[in-house]
Protein backbone atom coordinates (compact mmCIF):
# COMPACT_ATOMS: atom_id res chain seq x y z
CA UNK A 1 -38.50 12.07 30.68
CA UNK A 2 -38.90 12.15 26.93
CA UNK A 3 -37.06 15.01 26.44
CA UNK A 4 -34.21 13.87 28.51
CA UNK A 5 -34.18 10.60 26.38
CA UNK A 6 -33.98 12.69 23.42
CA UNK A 7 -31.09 14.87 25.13
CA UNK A 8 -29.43 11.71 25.41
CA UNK A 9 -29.81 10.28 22.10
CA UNK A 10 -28.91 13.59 20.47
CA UNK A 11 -25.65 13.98 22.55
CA UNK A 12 -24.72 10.27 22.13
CA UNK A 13 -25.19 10.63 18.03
CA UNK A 14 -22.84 13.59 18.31
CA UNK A 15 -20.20 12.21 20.12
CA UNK A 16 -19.69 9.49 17.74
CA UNK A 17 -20.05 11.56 15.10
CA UNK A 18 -17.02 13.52 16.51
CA UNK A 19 -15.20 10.25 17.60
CA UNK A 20 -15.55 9.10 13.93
CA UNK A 21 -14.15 12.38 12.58
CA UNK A 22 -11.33 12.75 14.91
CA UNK A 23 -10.43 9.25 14.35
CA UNK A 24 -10.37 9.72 10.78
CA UNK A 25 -8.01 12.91 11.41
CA UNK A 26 -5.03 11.28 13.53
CA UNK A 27 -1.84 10.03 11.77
CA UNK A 28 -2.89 6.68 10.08
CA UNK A 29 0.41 5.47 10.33
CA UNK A 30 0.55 5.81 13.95
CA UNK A 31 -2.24 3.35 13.91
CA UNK A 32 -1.15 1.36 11.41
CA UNK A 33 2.17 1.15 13.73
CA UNK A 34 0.21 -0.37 16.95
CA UNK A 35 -1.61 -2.87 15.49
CA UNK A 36 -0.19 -6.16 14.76
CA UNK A 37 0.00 -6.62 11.30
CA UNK A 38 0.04 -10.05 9.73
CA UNK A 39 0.01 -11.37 6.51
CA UNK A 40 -1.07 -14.72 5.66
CA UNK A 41 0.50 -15.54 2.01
CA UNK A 42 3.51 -14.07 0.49
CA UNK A 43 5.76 -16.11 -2.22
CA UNK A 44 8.84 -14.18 -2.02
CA UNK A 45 10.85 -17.22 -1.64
CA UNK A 46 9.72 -18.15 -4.90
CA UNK A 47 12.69 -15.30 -6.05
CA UNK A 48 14.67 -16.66 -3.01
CA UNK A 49 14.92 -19.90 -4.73
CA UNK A 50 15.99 -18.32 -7.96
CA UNK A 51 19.20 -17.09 -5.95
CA UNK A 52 17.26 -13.39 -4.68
CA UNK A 53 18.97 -11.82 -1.02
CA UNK A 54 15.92 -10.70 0.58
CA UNK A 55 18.37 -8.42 3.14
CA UNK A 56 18.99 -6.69 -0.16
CA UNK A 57 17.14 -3.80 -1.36
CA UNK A 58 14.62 -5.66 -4.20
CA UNK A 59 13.20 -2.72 -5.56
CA UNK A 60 12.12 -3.00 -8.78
CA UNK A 61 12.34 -6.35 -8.62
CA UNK A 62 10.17 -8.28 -6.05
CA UNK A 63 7.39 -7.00 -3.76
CA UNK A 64 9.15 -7.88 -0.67
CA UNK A 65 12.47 -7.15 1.22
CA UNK A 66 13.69 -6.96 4.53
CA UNK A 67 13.62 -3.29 4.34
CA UNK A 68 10.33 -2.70 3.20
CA UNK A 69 8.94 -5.32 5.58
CA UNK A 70 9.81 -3.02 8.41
CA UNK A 71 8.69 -0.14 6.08
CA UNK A 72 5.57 -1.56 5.86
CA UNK A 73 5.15 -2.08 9.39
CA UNK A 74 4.77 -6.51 8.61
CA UNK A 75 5.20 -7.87 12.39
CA UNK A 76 4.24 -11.58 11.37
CA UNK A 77 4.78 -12.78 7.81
CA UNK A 78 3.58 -16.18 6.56
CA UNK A 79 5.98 -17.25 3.76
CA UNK A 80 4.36 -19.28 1.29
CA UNK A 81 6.42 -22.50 0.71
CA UNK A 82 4.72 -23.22 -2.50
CA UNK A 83 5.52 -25.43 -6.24
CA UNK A 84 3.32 -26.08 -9.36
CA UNK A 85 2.18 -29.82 -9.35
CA UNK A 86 5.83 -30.89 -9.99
CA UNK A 87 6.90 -30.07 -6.47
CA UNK A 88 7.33 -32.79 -3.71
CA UNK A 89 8.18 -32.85 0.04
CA UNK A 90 11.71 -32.47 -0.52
CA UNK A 91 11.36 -29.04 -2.56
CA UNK A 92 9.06 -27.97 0.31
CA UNK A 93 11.83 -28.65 2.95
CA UNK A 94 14.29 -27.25 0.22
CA UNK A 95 12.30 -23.66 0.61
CA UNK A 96 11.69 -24.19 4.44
CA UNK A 97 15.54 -24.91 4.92
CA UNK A 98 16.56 -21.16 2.85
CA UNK A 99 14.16 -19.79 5.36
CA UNK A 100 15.43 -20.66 8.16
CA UNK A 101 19.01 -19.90 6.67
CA UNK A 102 17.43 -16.39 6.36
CA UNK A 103 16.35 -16.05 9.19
CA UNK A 104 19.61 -17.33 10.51
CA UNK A 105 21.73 -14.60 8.80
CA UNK A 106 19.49 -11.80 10.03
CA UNK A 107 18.67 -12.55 13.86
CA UNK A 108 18.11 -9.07 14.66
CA UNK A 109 15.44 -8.55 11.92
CA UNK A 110 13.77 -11.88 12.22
CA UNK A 111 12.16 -14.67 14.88
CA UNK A 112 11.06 -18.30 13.20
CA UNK A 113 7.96 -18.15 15.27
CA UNK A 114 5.40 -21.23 15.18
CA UNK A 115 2.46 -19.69 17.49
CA UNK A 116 1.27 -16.53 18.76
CA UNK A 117 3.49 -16.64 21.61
CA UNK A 118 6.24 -16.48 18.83
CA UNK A 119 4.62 -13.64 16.86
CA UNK A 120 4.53 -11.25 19.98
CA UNK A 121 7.87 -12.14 21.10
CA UNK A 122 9.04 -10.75 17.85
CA UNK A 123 6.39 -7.47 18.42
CA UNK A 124 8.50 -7.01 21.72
CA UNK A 125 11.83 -7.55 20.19
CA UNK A 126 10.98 -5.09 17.38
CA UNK A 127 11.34 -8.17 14.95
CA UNK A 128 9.30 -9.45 12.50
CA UNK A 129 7.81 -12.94 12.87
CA UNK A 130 8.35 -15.46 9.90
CA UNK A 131 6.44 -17.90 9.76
CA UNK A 132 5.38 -20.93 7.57
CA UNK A 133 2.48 -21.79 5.44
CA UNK A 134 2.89 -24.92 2.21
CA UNK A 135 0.54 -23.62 -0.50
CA UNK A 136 -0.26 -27.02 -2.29
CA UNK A 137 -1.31 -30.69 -0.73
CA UNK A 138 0.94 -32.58 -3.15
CA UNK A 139 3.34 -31.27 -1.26
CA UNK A 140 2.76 -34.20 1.47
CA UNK A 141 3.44 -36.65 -1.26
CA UNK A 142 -0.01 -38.21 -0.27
CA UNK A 143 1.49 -39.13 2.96
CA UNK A 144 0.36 -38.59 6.68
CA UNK A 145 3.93 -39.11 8.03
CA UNK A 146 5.43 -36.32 5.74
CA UNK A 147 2.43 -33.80 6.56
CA UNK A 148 3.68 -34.58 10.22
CA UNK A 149 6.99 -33.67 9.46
CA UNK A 150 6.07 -30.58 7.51
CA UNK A 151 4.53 -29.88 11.18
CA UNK A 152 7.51 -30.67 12.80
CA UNK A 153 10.09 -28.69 10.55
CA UNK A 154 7.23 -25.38 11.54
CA UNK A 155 4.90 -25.76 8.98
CA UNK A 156 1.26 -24.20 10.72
CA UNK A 157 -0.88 -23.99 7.52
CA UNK A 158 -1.65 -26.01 4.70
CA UNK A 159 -3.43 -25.37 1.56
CA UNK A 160 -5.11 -28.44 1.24
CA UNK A 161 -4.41 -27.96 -2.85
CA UNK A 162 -3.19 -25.33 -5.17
CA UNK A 163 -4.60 -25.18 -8.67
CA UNK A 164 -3.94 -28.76 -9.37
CA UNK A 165 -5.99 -31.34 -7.63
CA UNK A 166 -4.34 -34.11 -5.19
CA UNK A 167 -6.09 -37.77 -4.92
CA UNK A 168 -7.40 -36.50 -1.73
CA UNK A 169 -9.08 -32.98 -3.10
CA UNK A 170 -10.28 -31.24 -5.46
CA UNK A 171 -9.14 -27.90 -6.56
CA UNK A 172 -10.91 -24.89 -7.79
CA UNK A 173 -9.52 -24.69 -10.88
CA UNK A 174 -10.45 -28.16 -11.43
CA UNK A 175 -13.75 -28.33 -10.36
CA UNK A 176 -14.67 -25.18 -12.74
CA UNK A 177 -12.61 -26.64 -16.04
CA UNK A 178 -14.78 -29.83 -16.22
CA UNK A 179 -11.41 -31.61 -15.86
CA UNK A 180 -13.10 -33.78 -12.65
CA UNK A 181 -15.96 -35.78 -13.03
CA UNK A 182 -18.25 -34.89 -9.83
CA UNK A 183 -17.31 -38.44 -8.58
CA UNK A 184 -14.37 -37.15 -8.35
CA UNK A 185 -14.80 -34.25 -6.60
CA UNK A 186 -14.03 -32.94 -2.72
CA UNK A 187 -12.32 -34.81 -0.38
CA UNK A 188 -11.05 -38.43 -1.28
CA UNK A 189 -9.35 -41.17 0.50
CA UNK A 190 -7.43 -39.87 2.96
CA UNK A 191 -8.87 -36.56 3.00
CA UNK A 192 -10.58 -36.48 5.93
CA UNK A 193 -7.70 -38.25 7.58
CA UNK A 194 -5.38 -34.96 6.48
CA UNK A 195 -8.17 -32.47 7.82
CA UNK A 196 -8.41 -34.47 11.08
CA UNK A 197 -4.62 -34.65 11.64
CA UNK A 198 -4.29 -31.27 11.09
CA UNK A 199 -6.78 -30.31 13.73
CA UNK A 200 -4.81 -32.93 16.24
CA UNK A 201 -1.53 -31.30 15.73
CA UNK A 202 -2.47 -27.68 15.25
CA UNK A 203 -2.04 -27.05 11.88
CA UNK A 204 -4.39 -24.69 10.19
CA UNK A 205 -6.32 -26.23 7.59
CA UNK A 206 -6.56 -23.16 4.58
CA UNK A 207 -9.21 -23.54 2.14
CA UNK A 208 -8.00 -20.75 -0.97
CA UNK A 209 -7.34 -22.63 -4.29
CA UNK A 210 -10.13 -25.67 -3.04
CA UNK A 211 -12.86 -26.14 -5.14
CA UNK A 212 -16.26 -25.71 -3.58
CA UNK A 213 -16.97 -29.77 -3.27
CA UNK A 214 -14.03 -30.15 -0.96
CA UNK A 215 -14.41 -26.71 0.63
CA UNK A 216 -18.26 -28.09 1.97
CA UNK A 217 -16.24 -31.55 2.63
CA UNK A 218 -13.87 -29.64 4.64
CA UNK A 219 -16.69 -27.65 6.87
CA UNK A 220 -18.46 -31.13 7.49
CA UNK A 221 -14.81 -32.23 9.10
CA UNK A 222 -12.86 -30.08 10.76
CA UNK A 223 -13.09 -29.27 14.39
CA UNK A 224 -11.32 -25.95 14.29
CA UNK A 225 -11.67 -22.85 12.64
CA UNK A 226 -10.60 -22.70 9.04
CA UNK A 227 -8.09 -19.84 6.97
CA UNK A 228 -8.86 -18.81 3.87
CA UNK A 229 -5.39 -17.16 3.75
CA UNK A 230 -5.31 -15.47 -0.11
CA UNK A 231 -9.17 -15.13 -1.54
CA UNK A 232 -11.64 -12.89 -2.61
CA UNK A 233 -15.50 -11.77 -2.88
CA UNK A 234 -17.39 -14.11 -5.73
CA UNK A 235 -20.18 -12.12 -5.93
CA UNK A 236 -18.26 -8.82 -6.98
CA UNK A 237 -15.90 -10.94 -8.84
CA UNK A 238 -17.14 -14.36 -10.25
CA UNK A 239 -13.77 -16.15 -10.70
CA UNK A 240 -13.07 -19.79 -9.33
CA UNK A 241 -10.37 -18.54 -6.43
CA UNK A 242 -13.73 -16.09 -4.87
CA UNK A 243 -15.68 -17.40 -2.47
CA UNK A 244 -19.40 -16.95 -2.70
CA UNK A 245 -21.41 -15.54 0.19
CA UNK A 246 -22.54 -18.65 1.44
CA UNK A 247 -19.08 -19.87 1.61
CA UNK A 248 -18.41 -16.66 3.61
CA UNK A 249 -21.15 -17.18 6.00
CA UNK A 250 -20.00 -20.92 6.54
CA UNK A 251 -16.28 -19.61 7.44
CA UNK A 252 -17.93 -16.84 9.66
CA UNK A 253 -19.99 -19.88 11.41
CA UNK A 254 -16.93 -21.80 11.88
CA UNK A 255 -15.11 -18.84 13.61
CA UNK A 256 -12.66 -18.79 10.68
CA UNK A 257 -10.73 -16.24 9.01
CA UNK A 258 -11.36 -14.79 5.34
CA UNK A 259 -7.56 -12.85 4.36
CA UNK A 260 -7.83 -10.80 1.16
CA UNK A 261 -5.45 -11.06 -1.60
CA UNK A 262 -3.99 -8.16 -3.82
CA UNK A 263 -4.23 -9.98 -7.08
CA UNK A 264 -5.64 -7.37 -9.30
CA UNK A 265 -7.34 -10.13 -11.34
CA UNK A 266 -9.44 -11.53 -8.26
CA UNK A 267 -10.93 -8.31 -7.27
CA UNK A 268 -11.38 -6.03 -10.65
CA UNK A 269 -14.02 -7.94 -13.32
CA UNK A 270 -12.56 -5.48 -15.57
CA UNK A 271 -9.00 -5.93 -14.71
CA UNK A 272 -8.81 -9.20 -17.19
CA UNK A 273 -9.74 -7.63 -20.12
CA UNK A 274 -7.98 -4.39 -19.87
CA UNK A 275 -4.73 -6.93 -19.17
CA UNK A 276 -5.38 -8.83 -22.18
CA UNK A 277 -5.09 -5.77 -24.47
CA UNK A 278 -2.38 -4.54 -23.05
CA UNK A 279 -0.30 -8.10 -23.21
CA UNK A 280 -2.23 -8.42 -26.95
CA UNK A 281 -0.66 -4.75 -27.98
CA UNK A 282 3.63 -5.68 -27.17
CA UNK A 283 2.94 -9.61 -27.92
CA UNK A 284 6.05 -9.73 -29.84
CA UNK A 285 7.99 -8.28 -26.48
CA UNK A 286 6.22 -10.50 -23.96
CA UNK A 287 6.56 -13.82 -26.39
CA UNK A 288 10.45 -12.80 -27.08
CA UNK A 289 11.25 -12.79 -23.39
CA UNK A 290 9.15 -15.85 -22.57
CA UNK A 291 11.24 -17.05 -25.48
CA UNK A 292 14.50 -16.51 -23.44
CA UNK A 293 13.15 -18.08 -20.53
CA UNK A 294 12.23 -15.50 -18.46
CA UNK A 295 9.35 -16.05 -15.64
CA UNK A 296 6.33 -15.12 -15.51
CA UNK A 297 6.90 -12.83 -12.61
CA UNK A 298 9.63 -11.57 -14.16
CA UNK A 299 8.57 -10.58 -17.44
CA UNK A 300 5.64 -8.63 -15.72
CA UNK A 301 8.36 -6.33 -13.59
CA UNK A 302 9.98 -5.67 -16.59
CA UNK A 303 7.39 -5.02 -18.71
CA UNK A 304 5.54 -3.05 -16.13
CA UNK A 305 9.06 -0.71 -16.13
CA UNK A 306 9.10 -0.01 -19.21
CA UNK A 307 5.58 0.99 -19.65
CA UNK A 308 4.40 2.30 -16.36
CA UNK A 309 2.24 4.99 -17.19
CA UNK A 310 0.15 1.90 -19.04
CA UNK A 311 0.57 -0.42 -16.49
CA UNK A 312 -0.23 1.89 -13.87
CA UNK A 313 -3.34 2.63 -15.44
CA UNK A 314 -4.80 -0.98 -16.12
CA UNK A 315 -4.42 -1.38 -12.60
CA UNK A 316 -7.32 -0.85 -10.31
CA UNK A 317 -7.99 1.42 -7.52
CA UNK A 318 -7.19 0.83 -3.57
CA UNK A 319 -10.89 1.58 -3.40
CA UNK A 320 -11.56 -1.84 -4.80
CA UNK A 321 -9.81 -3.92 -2.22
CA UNK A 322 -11.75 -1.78 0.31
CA UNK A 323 -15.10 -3.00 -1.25
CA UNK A 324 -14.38 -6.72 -1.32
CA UNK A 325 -13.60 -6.46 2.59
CA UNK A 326 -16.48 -3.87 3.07
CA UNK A 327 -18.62 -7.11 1.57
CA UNK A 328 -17.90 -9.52 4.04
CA UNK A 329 -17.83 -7.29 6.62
CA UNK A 330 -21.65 -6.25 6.24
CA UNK A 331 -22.25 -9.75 5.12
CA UNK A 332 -20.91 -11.58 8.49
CA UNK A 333 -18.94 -8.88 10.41
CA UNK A 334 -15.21 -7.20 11.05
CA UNK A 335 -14.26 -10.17 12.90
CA UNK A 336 -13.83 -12.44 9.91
CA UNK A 337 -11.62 -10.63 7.40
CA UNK A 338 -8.06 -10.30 6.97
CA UNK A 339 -4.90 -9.57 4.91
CA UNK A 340 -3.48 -12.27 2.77
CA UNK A 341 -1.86 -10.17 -0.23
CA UNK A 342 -0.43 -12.60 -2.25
CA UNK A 343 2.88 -9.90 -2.87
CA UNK A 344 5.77 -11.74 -5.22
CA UNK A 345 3.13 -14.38 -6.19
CA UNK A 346 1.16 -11.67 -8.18
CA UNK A 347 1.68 -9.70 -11.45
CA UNK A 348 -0.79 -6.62 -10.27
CA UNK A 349 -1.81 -5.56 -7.55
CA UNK A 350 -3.77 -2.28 -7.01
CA UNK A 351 -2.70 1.32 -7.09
CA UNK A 352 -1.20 2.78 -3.87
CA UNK A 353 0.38 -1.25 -3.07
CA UNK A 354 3.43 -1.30 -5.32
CA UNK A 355 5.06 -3.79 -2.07
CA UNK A 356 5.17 -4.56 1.38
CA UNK A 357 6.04 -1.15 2.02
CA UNK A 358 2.63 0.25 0.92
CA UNK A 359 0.32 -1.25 3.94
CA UNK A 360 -0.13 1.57 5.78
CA UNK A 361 -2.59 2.57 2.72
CA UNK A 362 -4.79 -0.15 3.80
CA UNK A 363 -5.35 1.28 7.05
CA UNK A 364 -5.35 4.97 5.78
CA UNK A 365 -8.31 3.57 3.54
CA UNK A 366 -9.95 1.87 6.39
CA UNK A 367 -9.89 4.84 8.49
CA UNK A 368 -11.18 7.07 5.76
CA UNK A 369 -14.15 4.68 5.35
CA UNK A 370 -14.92 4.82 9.13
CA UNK A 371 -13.86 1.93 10.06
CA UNK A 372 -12.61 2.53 13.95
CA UNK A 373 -8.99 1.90 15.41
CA UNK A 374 -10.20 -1.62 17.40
CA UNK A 375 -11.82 -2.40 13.84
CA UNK A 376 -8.80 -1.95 12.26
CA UNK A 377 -6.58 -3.93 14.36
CA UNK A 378 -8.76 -6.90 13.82
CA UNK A 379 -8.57 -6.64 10.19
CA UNK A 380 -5.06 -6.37 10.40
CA UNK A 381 -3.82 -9.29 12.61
CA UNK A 382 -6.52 -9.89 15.90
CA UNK A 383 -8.87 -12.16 13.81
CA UNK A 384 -6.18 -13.99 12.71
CA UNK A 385 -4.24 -14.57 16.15
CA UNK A 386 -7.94 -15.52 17.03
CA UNK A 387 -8.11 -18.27 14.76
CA UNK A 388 -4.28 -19.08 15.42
CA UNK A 389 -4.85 -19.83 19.75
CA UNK A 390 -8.13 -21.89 18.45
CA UNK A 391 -6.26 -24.24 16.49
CA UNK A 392 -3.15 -24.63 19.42
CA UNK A 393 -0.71 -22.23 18.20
């Protein structure tokens, strides 16, 4: 009997030692091509405001087109409808309006879908799904009517704040700056209401940019599982926008969803300083087109043009994406991590993701560090359509 246990054990070891080999073998794009990939934060209308055709080829120019979307094998997209603390609800209906004009002019590319009955109509149709996230609370001009009507208008997650703070939370940034007293801090006046009235409706409450008073706040709140739809690892990176591992634990407990974001800066310690000296050796350049106006966003393409070979090499390796999710998939498991790249809202993102187009590297990576096909179709959309039929979409 012993030896027949061992027979077993030996054959069982080899055949998923094979499995994991062939696996790693087969054509990573035909993988990458039947999963459902979905990504939870892009700003691309950001350039659409600024008078950008996204059913124009943007090379060079943004992350994202329509083009590359399909390149890149996107099936659901949340577009970030986002503004610096100067925004209001009208600019967020100004951005949601050129969406669905988008969307409008390009019917056979694109489905306004508000729930995951949406997102695999557009699979079927060979579409992509665009859908709607607001990336700031002040957007809701402190108003409980207005968040409804973001609802209404499509709206399924909020970012309860950006990097300013609203009366009703705290943000990240200014928890760490010492701008709030701790009084001050988490969720305030009609906080709770907004959490509450989000689970009601079915909009997903999203906790990146919150700092960690109203993130705990949040948890002791909501009803439904939580997005953390553009974040990274603290303890590999210690910057404000990471979340530790007990905040990764606490979004595992609550069934949510952890999406990774591209943002060279959030997942490289060493990406900061090798960007300073960089910026620090053609100061004269970047403070001469600032000078003239130019964005942020803007200046980076073009700076990052004319001295690729340098900007290429400040820029981290894929590997180092692959690390943060390898972290909170040993620390709570594969079903709570996701893509949230952060494309056209970034200045760097690592090598091998130049745009949309460049996915399929994330799931050549994750297959070349064993990660299996059902794995990877979790990563790339499952956990998130999870967390999507929890909260009513």
């Amino acid at each position: 009997m012993r030896k027949k246990q061992l027979y077993l054990s030996i054959s069982a070891a080899l055949g998923l030692a094979l499995g994991s080999h062939t696996l790693a073998a087969q054509d990573y794009r035909q993988v990458h091509q039947e999963a459902i990939l979905i990504d939870t934060h892009n700003d691309v209308l950001i350039s659409v405001m600024e008078g950008m055709d996204i059913s124009q080829d943007l090379r060079g120019r943004t992350h994202s087109d329509l083009a590359r979307f399909k390149e890149g094998g996107v099936d659901a997209q949340f577009f970030s409808v986002w503004s610096d603390e100067t925004g209001n609800f009208a600019y967020a209906n100004q951005q949601i309006d050129s969406l669905e004009a988008i969307v409008r002019r390009n019917p056979d590319k694109l489905l306004l879908a508000t729930d995951v009955a949406g997102i695999e109509q557009a699979v079927r149709e060979g579409k992509m799904a665009a859908l709607i996230g607001v990336e700031g609370g002040h957007m809701i001009d402190n108003d409980l009517q207005k968040l409804e009507q973001l609802y209404n208008r499509g709206t399924r997650y909020l970012t309860l704040t950006w990097n300013n703070s609203t009366p009703w939370a705290s943000s990240a940034a200014d928890e760490t700056s010492g701008k709030l007293p701790k009084s001050k801090r988490g969720l305030k006046g009609i906080g709770k209401q907004v959490v509450k009235r989000m689970n009601e409706m079915g909009m997903i409450v999203d906790l990146s940019h919150v700092g960690e008073k109203t993130f705990w706040d949040v948890m002791a709140t909501t009803s439904k599982p939580v997005l953390v739809s553009h974040s990274c690892v603290h303890s590999i990176n210690p910057v404000s926008r990471n979340l530790t591992d007990k905040q990764i634990k606490a979004v595992a407990k609550n069934g949510g969803v952890i999406h990774l974001n591209f943002y060279s800066g959030f997942l490289d310690p060493g990406y900061s300083k090798r960007e300073k000296d960089f910026r620090d050796k053609y100061k004269p350049e970047f403070d001469s087109l600032r000078a003239q106006g130019w964005s942020s966003s803007n200046i980076a393409g073009y700076m990052e043009k004319k001295y690729s070979d340098e900007f290429l090499a400040i820029r981290p390796d894929l590997d180092v994406l692959l690390n943060h999710l390898d972290h909170i998939v040993k620390l709570v498991g594969v079903e709570y991590v996701g893509i949230g790249s952060d494309f056209d809202g970034i200045t760097s993102a690592p090598k091998e993701l130049d745009g949309v187009q460049d996915f399929p590297n994330v799931t050549k990576g994750l297959l070349a560090r064993g990660y299996s096909e059902a794995d990877v179709k979790k990563i790339l959309g499952e956990n998130f359509l999870r967390v999507f039929r929890a909260n009513g979409g």
